[in-house]
Protein backbone atom coordinates (compact mmCIF):
# COMPACT_ATOMS: atom_id res chain seq x y z
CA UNK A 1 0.00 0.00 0.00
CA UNK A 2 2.82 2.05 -0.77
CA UNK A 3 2.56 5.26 -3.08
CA UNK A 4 5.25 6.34 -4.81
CA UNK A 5 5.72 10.35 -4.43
CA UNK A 6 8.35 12.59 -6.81
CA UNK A 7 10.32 15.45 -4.60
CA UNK A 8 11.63 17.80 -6.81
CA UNK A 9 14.69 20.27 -5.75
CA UNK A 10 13.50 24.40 -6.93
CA UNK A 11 15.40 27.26 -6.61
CA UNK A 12 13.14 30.00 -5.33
CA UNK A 13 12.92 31.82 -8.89
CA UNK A 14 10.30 32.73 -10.77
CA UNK A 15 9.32 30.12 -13.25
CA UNK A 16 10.69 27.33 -11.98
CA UNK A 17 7.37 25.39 -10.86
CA UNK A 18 5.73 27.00 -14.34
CA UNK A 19 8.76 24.86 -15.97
CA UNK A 20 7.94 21.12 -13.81
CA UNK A 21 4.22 21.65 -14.88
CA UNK A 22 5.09 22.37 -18.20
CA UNK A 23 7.71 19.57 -18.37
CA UNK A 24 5.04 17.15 -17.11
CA UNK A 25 2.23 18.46 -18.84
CA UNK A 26 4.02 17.92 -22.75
CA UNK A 27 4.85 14.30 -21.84
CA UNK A 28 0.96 13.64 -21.29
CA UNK A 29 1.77 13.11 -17.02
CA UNK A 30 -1.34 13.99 -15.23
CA UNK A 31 -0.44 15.29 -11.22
CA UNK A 32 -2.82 13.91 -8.88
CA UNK A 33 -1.64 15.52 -5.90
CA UNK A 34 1.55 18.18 -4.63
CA UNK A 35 2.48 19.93 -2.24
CA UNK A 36 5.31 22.87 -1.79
CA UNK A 37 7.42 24.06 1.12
CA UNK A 38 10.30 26.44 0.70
CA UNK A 39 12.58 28.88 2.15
CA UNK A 40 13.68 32.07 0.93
CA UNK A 41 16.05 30.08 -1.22
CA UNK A 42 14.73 27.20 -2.14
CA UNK A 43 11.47 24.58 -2.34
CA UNK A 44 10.73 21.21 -2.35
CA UNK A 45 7.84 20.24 -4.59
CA UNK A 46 6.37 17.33 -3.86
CA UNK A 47 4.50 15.35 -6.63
CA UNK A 48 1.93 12.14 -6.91
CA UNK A 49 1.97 12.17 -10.39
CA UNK A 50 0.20 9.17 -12.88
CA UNK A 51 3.71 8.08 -13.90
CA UNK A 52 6.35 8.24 -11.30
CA UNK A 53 8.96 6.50 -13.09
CA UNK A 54 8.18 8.69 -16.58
CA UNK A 55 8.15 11.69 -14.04
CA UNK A 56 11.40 11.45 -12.56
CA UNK A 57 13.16 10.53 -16.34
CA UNK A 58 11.72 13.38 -17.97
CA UNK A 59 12.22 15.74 -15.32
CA UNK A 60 16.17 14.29 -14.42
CA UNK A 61 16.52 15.16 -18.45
CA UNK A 62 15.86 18.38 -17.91
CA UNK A 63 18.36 19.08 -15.69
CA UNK A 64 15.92 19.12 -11.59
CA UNK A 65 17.27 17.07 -9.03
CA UNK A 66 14.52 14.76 -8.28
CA UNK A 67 13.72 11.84 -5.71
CA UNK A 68 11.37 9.02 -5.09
CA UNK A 69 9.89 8.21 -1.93
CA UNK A 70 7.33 5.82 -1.00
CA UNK A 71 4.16 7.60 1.29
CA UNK A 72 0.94 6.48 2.01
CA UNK A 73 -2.10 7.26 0.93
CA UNK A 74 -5.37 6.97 3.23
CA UNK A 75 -8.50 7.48 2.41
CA UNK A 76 -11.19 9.16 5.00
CA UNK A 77 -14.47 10.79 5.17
CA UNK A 78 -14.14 14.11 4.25
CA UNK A 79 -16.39 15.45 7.12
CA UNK A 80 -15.00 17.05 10.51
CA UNK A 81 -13.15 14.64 12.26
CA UNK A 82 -11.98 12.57 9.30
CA UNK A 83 -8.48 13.55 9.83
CA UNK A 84 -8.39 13.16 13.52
CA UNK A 85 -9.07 9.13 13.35
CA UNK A 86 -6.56 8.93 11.06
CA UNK A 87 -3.84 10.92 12.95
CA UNK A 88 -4.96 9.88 16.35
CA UNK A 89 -4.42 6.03 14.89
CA UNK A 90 -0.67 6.99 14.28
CA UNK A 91 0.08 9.16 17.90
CA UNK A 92 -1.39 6.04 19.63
CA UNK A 93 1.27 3.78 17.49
CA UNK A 94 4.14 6.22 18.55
CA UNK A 95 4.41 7.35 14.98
CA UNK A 96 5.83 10.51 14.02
CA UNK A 97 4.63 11.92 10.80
CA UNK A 98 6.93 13.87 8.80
CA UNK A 99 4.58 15.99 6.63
CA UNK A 100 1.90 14.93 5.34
CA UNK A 101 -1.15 16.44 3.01
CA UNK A 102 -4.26 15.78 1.66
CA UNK A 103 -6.70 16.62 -1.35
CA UNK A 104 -10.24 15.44 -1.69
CA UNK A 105 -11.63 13.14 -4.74
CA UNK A 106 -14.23 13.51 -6.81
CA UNK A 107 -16.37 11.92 -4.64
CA UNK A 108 -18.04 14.37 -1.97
CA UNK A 109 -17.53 11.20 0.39
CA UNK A 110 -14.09 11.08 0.69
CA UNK A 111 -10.87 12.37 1.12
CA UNK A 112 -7.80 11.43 0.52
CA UNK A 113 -4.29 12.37 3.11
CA UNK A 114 -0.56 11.78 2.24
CA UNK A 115 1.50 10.83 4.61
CA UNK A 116 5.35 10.47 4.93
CA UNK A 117 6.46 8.60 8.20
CA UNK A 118 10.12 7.07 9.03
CA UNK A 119 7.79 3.51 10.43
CA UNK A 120 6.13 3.32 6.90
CA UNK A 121 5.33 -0.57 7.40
CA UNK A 122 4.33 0.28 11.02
CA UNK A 123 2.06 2.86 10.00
CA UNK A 124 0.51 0.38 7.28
CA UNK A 125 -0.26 -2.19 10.40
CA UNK A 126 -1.83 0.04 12.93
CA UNK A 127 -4.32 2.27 9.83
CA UNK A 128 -5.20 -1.26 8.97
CA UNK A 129 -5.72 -2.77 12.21
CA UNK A 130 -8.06 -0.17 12.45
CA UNK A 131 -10.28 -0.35 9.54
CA UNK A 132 -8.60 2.59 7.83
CA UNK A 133 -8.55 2.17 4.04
CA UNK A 134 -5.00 2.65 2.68
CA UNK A 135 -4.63 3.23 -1.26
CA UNK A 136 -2.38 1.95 -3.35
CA UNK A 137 -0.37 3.66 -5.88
CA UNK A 138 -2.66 2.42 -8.83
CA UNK A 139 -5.70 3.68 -6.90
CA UNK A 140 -3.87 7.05 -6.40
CA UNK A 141 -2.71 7.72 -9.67
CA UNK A 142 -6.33 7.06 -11.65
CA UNK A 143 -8.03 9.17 -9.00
């Protein structure tokens, strides 16, 4: 139930994330989810795209540094509360999450949050154990 996720390396320029989405875009790679942090320097995109492995080739081509790292996906109501179950089920597991974000589907039912944790196959075990549905890559990348 691993997903794979694409960080990309930016300098803090103008254009730069124009240039990933346009990179992306002309190789027919559809982003499902991202997320950005930076610092006055810098950023780290971070990318669930429909073709990780495509992603990171065309993208290494044109010169980013980019990484693969397997997160997981979860899947929860989207209503109040939704997110506490699902973080609450990690604290109580003595699981640190990393970052983490989320995005919600198509569905008005649902919701879908990232997370990156160092315990990745511990984290699997105790969302499971609970009756927390975890998505797999495939899932992820036709959403």
């Amino acid at each position: 139930m691993r997903v794979s996720q694409i960080s990309v390396f930016l300098e803090n320029k103008s254009g730069r994330l124009a240039d990933v989405a346009k990179i992306l875009g002309d190789s027919k790679i559809n982003i499902r989810a991202l997320s950005i942090a930076d610092t006055s320097d810098f950023g780290i995109l971070r990318l669930i795209v429909d073709s990780p492995e495509q992603a990171v080739t065309v993208l290494r081509d044109a010169g980013f540094t980019v990484s693969l790292t397997d997160v997981i996906a979860v899947q929860m109501p989207d209503r109040p509360g939704g997110l506490a179950a699902v973080v609450e089920a990690l604290g109580e597991s003595d699981i640190n999450i990393e970052y983490m974000y989320a995005f919600v589907t198509q569905s008005e039912e649902h919701a879908v949050v990232v997370f990156r944790v160092e315990q990745l196959d511990e984290a699997i075990t105790a969302l499971t154990a609970r009756g927390m549905k975890l998505l797999s890559g495939d899932d992820v990348y036709r959403i």
